[in-house]
PDB file of N, CA and C in Angstrom:
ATOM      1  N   UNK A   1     -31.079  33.381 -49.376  1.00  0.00           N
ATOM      2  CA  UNK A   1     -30.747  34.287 -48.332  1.00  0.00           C
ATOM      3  C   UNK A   1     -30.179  35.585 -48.902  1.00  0.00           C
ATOM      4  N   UNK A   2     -29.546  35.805 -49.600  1.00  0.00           N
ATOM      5  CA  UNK A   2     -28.841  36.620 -50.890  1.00  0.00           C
ATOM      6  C   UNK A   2     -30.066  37.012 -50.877  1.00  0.00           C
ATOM      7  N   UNK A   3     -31.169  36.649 -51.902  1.00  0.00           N
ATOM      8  CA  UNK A   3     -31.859  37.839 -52.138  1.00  0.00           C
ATOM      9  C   UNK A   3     -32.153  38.454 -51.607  1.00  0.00           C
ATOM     10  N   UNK A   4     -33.153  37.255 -50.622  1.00  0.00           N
ATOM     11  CA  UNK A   4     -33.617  38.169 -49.234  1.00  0.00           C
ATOM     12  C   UNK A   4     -33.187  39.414 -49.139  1.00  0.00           C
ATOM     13  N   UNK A   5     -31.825  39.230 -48.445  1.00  0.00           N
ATOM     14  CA  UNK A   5     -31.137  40.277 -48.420  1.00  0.00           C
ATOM     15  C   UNK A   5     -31.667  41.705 -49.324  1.00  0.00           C
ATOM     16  N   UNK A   6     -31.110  41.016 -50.621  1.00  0.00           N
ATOM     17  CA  UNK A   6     -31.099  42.370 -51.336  1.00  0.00           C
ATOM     18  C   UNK A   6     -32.371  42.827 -52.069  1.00  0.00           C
ATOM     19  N   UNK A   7     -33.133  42.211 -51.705  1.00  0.00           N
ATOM     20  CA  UNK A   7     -34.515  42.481 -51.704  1.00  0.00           C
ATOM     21  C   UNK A   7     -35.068  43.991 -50.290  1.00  0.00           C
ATOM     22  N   UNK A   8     -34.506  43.170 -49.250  1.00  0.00           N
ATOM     23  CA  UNK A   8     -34.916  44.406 -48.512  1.00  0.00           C
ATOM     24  C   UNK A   8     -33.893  45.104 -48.049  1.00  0.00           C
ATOM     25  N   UNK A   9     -32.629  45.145 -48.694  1.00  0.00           N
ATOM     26  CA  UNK A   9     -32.405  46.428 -48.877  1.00  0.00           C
ATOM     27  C   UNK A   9     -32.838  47.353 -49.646  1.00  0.00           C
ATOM     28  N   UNK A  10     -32.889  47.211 -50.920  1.00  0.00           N
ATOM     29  CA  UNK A  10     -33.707  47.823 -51.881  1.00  0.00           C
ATOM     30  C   UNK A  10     -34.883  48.323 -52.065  1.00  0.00           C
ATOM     31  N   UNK A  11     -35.788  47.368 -50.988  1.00  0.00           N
ATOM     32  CA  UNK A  11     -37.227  47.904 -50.837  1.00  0.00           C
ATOM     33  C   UNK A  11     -37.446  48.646 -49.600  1.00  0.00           C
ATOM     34  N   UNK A  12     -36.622  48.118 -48.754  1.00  0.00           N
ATOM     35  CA  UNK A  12     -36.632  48.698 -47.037  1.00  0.00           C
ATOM     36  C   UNK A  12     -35.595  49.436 -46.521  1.00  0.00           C
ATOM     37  N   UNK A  13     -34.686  49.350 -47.053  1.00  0.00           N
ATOM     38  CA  UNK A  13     -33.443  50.455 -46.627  1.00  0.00           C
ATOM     39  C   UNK A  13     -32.209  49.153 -46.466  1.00  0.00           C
ATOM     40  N   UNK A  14     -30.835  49.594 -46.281  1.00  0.00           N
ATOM     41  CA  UNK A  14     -30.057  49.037 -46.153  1.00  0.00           C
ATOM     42  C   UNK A  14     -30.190  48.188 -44.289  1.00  0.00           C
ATOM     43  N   UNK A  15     -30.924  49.057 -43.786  1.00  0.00           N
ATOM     44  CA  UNK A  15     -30.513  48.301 -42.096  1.00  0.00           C
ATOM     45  C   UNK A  15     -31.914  47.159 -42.013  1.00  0.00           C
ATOM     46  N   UNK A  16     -32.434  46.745 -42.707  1.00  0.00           N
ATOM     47  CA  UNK A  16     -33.090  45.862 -43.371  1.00  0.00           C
ATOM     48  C   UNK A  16     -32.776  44.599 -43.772  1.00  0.00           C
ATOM     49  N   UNK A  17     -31.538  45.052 -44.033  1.00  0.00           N
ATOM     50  CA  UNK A  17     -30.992  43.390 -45.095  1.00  0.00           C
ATOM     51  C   UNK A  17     -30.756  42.530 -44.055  1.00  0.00           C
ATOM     52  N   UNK A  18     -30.332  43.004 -42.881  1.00  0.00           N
ATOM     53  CA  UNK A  18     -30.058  42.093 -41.879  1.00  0.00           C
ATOM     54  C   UNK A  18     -31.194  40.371 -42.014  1.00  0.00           C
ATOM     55  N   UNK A  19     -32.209  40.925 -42.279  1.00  0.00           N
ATOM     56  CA  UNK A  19     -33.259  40.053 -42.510  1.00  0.00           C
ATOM     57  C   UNK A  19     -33.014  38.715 -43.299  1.00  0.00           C
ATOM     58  N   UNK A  20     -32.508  38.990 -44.308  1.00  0.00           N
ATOM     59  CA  UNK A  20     -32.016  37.682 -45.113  1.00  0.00           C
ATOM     60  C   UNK A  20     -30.464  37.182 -43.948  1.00  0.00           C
ATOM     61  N   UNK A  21     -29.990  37.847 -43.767  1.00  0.00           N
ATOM     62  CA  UNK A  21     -28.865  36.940 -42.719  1.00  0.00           C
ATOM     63  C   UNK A  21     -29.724  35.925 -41.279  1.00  0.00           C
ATOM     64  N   UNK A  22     -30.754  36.411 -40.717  1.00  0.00           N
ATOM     65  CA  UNK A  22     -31.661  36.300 -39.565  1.00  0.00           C
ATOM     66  C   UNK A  22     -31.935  34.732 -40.620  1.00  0.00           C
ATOM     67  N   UNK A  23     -32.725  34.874 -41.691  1.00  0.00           N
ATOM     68  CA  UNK A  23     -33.297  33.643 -42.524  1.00  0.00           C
ATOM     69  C   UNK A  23     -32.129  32.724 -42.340  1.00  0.00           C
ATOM     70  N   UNK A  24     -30.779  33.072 -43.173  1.00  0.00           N
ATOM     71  CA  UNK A  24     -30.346  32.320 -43.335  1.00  0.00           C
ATOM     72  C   UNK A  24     -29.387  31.307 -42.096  1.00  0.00           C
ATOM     73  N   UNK A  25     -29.491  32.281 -41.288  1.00  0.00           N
ATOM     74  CA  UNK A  25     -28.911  31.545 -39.879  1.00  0.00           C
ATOM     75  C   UNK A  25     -30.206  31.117 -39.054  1.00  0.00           C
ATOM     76  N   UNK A  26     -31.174  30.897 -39.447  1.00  0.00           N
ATOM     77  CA  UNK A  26     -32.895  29.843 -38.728  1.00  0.00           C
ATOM     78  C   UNK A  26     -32.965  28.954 -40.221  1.00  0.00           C
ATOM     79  N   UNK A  27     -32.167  29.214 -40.952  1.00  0.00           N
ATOM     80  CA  UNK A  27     -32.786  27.891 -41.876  1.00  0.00           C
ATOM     81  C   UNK A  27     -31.091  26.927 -41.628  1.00  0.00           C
ATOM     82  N   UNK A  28     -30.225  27.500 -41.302  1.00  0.00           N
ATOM     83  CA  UNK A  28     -29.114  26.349 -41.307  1.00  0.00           C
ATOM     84  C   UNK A  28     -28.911  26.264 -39.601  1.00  0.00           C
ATOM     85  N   UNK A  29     -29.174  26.550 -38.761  1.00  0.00           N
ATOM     86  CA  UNK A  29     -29.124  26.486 -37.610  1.00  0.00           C
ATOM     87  C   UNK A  29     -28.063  26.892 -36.394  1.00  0.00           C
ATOM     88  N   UNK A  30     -27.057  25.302 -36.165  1.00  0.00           N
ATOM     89  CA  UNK A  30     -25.649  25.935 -36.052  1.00  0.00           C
ATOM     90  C   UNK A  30     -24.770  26.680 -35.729  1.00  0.00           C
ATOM     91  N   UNK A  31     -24.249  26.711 -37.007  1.00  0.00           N
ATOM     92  CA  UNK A  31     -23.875  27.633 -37.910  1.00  0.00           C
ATOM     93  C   UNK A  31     -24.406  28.420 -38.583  1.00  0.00           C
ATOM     94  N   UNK A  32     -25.150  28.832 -38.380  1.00  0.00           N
ATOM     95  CA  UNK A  32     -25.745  30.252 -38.739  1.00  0.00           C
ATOM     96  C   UNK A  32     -25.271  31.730 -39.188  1.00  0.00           C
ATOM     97  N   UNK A  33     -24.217  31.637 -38.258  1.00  0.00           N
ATOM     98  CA  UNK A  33     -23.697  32.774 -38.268  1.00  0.00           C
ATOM     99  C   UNK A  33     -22.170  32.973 -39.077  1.00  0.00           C
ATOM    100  N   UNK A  34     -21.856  32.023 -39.829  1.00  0.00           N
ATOM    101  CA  UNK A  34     -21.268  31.630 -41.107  1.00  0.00           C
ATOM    102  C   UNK A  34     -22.160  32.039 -41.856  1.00  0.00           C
ATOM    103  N   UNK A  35     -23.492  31.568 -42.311  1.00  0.00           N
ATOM    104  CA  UNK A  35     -23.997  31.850 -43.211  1.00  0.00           C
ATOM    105  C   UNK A  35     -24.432  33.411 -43.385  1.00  0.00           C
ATOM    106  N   UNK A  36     -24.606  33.883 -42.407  1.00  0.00           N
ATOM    107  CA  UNK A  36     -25.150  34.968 -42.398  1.00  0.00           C
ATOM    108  C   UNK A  36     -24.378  36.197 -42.972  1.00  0.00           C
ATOM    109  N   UNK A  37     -23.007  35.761 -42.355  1.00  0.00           N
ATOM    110  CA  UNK A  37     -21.861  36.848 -42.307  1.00  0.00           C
ATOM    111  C   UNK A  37     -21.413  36.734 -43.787  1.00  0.00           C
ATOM    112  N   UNK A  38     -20.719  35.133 -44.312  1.00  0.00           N
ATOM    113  CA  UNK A  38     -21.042  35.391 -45.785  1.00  0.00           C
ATOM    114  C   UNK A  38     -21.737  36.211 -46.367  1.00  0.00           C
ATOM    115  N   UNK A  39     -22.977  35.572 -46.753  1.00  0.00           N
ATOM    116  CA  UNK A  39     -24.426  36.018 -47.289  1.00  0.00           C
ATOM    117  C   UNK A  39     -24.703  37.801 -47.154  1.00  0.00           C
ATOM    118  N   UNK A  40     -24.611  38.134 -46.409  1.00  0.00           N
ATOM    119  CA  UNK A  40     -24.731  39.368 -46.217  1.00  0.00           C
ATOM    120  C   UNK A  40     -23.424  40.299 -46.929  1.00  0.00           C
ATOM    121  N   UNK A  41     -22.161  39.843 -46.416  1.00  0.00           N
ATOM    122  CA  UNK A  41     -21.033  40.466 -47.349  1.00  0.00           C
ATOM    123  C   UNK A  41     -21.521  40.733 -48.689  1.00  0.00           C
ATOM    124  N   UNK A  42     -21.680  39.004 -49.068  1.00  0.00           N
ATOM    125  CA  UNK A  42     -21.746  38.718 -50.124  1.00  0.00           C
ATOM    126  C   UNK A  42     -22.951  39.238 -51.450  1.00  0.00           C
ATOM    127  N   UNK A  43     -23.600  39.790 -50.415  1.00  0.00           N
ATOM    128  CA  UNK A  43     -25.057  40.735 -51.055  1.00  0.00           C
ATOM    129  C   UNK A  43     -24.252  42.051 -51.532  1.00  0.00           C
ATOM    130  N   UNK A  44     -23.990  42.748 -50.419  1.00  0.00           N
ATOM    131  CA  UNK A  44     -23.394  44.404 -50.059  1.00  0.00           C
ATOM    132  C   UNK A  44     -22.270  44.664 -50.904  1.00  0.00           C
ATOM    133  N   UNK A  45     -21.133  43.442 -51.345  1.00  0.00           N
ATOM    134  CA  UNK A  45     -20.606  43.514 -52.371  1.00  0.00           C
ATOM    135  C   UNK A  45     -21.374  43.313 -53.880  1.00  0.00           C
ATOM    136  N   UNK A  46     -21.857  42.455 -54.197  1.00  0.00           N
ATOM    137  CA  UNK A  46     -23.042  42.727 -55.311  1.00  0.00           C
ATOM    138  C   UNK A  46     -23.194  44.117 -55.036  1.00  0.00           C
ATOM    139  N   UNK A  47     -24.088  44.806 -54.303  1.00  0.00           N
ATOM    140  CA  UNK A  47     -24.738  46.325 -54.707  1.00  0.00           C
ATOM    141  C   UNK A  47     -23.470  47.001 -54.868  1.00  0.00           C
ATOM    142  N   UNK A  48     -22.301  46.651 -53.846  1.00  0.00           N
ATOM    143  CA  UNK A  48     -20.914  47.939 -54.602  1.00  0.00           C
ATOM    144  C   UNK A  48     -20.269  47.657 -55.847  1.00  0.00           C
ATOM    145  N   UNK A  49     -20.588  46.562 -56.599  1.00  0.00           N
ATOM    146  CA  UNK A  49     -19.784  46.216 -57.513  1.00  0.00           C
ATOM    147  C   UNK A  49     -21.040  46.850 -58.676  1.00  0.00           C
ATOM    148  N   UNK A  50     -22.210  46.906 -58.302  1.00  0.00           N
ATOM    149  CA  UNK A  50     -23.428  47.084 -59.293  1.00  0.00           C
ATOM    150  C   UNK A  50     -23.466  48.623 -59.685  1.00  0.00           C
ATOM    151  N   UNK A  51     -23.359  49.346 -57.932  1.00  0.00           N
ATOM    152  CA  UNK A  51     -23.055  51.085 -57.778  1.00  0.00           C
ATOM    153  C   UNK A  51     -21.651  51.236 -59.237  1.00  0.00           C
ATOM    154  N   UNK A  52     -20.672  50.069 -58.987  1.00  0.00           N
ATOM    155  CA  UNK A  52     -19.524  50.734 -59.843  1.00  0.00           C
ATOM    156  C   UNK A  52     -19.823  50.656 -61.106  1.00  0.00           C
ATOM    157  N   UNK A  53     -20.375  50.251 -61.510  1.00  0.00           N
ATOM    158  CA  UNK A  53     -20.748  49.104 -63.230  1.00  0.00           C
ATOM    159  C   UNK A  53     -21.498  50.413 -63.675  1.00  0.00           C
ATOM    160  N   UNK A  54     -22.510  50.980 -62.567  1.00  0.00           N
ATOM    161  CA  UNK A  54     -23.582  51.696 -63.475  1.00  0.00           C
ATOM    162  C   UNK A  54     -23.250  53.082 -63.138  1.00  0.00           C
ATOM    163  N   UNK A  55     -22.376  53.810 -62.118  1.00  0.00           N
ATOM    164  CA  UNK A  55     -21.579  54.654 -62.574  1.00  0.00           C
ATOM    165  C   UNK A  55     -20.196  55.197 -61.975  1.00  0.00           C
ATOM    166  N   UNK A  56     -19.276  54.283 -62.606  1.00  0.00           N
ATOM    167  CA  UNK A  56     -18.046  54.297 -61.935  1.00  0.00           C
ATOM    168  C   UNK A  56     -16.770  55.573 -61.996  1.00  0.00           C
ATOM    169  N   UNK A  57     -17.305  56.902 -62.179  1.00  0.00           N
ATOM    170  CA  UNK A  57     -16.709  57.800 -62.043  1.00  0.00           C
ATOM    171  C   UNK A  57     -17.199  58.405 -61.011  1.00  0.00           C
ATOM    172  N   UNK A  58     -18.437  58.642 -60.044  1.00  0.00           N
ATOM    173  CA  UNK A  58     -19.375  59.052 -59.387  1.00  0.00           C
ATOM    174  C   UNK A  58     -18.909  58.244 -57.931  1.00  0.00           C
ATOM    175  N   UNK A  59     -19.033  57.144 -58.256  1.00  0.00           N
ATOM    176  CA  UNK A  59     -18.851  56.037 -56.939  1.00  0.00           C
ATOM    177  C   UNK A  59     -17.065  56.338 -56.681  1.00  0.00           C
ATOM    178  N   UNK A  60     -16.155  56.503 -57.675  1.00  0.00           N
ATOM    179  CA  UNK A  60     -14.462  56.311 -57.352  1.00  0.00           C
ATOM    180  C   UNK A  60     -14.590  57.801 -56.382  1.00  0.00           C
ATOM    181  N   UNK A  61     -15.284  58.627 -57.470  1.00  0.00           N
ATOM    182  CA  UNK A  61     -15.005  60.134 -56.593  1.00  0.00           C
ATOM    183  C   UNK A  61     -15.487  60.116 -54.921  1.00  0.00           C
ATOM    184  N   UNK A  62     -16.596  59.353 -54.814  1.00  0.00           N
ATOM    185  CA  UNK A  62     -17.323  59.717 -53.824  1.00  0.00           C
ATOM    186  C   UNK A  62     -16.762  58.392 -53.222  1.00  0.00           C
ATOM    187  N   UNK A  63     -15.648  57.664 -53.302  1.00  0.00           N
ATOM    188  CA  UNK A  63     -14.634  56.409 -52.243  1.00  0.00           C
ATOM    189  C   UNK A  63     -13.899  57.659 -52.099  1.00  0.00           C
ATOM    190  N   UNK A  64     -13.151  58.254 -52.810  1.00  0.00           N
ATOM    191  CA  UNK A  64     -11.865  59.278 -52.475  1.00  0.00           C
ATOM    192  C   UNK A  64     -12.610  60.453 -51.693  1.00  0.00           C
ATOM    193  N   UNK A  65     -13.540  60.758 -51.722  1.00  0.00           N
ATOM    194  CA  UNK A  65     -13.753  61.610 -50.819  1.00  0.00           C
ATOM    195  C   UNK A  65     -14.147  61.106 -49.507  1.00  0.00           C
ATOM    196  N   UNK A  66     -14.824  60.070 -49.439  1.00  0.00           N
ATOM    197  CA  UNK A  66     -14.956  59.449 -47.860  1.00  0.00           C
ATOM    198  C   UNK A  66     -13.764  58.811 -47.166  1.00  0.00           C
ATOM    199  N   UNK A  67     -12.536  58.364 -48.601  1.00  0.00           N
ATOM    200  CA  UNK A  67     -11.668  57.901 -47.866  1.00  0.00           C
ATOM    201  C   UNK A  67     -11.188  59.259 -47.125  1.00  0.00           C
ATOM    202  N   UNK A  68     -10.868  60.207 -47.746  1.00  0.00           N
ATOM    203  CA  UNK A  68     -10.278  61.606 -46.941  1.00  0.00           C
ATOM    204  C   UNK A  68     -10.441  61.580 -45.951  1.00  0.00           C
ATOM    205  N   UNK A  69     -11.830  61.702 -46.025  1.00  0.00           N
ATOM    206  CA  UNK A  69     -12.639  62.433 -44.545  1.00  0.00           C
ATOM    207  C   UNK A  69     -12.501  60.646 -43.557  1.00  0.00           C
ATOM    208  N   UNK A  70     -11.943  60.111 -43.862  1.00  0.00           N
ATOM    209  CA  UNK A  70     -11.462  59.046 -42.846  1.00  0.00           C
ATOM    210  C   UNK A  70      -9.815  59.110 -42.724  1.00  0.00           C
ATOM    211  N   UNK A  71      -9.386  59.896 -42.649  1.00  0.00           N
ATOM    212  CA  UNK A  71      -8.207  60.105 -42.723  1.00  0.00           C
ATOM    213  C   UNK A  71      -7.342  60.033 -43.914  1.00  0.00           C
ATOM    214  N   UNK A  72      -7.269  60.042 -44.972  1.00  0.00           N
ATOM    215  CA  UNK A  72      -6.639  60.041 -46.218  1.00  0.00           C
ATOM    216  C   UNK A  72      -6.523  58.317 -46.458  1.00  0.00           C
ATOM    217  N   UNK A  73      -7.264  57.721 -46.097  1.00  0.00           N
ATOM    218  CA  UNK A  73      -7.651  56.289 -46.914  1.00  0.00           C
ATOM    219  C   UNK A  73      -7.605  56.212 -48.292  1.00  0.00           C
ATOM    220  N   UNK A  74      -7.084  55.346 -48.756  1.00  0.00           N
ATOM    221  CA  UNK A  74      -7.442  55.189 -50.538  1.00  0.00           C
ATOM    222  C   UNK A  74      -8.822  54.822 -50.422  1.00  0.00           C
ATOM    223  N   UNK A  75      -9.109  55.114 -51.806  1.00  0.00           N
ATOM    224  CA  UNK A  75     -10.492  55.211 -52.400  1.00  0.00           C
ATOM    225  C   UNK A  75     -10.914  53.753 -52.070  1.00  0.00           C
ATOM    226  N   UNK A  76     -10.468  52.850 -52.572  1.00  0.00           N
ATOM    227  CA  UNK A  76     -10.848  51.551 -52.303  1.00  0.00           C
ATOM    228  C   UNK A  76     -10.944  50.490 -50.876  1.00  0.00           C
ATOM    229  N   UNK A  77     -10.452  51.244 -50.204  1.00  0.00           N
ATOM    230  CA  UNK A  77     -10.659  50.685 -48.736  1.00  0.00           C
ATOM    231  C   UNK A  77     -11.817  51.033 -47.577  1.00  0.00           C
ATOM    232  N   UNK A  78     -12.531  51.978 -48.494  1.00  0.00           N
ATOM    233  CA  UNK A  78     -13.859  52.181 -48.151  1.00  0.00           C
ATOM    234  C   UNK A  78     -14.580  51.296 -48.659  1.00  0.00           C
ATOM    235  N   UNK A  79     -14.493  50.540 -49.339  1.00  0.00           N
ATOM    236  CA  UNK A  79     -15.296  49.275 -50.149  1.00  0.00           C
ATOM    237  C   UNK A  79     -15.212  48.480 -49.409  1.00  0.00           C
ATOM    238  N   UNK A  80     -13.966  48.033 -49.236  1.00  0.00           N
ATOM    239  CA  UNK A  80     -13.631  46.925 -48.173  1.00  0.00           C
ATOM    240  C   UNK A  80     -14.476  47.110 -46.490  1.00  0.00           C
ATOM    241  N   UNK A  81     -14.504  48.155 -45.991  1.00  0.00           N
ATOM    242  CA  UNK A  81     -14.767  48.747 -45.013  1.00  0.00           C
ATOM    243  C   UNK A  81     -16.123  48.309 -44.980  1.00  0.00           C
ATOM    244  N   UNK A  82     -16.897  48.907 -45.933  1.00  0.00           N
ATOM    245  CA  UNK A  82     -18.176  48.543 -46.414  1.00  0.00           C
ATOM    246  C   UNK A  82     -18.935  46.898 -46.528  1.00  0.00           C
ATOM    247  N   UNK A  83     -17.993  46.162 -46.723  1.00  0.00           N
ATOM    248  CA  UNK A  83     -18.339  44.790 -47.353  1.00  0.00           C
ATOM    249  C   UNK A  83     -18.246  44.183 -45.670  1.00  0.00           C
ATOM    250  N   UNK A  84     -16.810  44.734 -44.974  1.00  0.00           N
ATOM    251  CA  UNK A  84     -16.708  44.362 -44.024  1.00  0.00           C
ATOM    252  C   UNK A  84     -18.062  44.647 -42.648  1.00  0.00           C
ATOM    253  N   UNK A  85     -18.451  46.109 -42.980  1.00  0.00           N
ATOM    254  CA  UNK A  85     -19.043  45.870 -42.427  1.00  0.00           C
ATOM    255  C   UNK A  85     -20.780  45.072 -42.240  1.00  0.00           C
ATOM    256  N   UNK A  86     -20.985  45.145 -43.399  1.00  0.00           N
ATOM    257  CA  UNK A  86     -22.416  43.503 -44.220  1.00  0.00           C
ATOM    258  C   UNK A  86     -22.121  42.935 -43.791  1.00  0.00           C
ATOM    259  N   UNK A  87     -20.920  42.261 -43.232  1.00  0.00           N
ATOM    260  CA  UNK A  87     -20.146  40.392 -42.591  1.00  0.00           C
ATOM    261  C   UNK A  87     -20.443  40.712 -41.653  1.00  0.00           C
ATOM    262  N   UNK A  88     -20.069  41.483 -40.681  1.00  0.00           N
ATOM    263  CA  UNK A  88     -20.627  41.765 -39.491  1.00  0.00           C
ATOM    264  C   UNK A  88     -21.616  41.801 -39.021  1.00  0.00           C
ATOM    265  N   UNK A  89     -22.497  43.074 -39.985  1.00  0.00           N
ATOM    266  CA  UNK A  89     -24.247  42.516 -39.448  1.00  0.00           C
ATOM    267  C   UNK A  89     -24.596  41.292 -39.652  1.00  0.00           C
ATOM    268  N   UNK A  90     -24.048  40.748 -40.965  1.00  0.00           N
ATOM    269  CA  UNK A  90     -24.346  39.848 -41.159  1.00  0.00           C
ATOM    270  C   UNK A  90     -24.482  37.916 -40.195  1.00  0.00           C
ATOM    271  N   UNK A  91     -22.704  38.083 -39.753  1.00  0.00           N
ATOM    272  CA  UNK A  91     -22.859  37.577 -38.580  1.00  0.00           C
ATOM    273  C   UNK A  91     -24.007  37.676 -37.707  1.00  0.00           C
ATOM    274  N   UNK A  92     -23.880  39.075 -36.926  1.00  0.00           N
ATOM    275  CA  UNK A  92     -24.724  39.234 -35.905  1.00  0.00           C
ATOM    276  C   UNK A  92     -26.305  38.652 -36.550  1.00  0.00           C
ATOM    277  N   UNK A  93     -26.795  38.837 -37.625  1.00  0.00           N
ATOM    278  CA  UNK A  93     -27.868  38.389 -37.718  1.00  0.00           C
ATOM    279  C   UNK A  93     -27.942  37.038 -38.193  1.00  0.00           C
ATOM    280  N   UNK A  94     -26.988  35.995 -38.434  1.00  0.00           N
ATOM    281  CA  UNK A  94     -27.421  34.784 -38.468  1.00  0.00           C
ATOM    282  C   UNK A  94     -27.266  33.933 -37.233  1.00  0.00           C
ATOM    283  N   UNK A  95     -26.697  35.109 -35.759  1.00  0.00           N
ATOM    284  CA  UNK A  95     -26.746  34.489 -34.464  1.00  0.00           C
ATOM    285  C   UNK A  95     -27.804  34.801 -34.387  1.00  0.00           C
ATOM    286  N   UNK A  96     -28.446  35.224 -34.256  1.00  0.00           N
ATOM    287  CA  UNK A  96     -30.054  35.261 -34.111  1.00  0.00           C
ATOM    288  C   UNK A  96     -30.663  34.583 -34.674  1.00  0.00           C
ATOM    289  N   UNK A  97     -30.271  34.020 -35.800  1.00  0.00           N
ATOM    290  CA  UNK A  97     -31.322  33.252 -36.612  1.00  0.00           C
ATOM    291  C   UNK A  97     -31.403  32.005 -35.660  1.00  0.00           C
ATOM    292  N   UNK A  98     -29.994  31.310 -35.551  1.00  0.00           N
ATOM    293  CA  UNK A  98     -29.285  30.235 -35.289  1.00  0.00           C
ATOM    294  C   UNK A  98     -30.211  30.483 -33.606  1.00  0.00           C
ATOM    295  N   UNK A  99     -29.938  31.066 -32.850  1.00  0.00           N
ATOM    296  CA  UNK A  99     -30.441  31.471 -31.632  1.00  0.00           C
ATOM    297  C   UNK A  99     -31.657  31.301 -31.498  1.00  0.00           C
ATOM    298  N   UNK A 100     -32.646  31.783 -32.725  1.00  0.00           N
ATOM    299  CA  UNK A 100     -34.031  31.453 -32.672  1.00  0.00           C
ATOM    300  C   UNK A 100     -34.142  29.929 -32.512  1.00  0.00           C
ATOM    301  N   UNK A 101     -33.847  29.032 -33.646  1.00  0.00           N
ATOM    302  CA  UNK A 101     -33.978  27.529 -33.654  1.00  0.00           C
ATOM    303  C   UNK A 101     -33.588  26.753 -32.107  1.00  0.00           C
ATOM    304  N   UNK A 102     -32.325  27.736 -31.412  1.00  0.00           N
ATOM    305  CA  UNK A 102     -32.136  26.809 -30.103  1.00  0.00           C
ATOM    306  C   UNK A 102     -33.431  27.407 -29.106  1.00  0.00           C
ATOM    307  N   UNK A 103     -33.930  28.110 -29.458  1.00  0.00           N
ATOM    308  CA  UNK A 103     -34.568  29.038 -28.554  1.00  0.00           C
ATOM    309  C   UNK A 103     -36.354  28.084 -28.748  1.00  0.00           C
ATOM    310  N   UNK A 104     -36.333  27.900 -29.569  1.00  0.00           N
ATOM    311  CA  UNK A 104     -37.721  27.001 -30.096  1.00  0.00           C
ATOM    312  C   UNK A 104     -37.354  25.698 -29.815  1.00  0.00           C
ATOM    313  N   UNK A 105     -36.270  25.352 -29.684  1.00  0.00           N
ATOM    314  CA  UNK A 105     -36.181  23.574 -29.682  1.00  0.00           C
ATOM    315  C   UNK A 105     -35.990  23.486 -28.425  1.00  0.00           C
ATOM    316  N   UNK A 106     -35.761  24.605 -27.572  1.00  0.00           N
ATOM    317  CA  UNK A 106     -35.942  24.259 -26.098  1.00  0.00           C
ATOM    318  C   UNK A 106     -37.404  24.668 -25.412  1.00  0.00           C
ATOM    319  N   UNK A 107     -37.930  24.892 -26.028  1.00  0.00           N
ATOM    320  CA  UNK A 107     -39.486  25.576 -25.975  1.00  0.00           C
ATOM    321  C   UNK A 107     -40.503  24.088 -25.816  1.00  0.00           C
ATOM    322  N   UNK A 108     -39.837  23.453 -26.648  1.00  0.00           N
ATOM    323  CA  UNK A 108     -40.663  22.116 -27.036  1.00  0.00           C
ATOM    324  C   UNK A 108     -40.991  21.242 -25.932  1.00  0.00           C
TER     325      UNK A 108
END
């Protein structure tokens, strides 16, 4: 589900990734939307931790400047902000996943 994810973000844009959360909440059912919200964080942090690795003077400047322009935020709580918000889509897209499976098993 992870890759998924970061597969189409990378190939399809970031509002894309939702896709691997959608998978992973129709392949666990449920709970879905555990998995999703994880999984998806858990991607979006990978790419911010990857953005920092490969150039982390570029990415700090450009947290401190978005933190500003959000009101004088530290640099690093735009990360958080960020990750937070992947859990979220993420959620939202493993209720759908999860939603699909009830949605087909009442179909039957």
């Amino acid at each position: 589900m992870i890759l998924i994810s970061l597969v189409a973000h990378f190939w399809l844009g970031w509002m894309y990734s939702v896709l691997g959360a959608i998978f992973g909440g129709w392949r666990t059912g449920r709970r879905g939307w555990v998995i999703g919200g994880v999984g998806l964080a858990v991607a979006w942090a990978a790419i911010v931790l990857g953005d920092y690795f490969m150039a982390p003077s570029q990415v700090t400047e450009m947290a401190r400047v978005v933190g500003s322009l959000l009101g004088d935020l530290p640099g690093p709580f735009t990360f958080i902000i960020t990750i937070l918000i992947g859990g979220l889509l993420g959620v939202a897209g493993g209720a759908v996943g999860s939603s699909l499976v009830a949605f087909s098993d009442n179909n039957q």
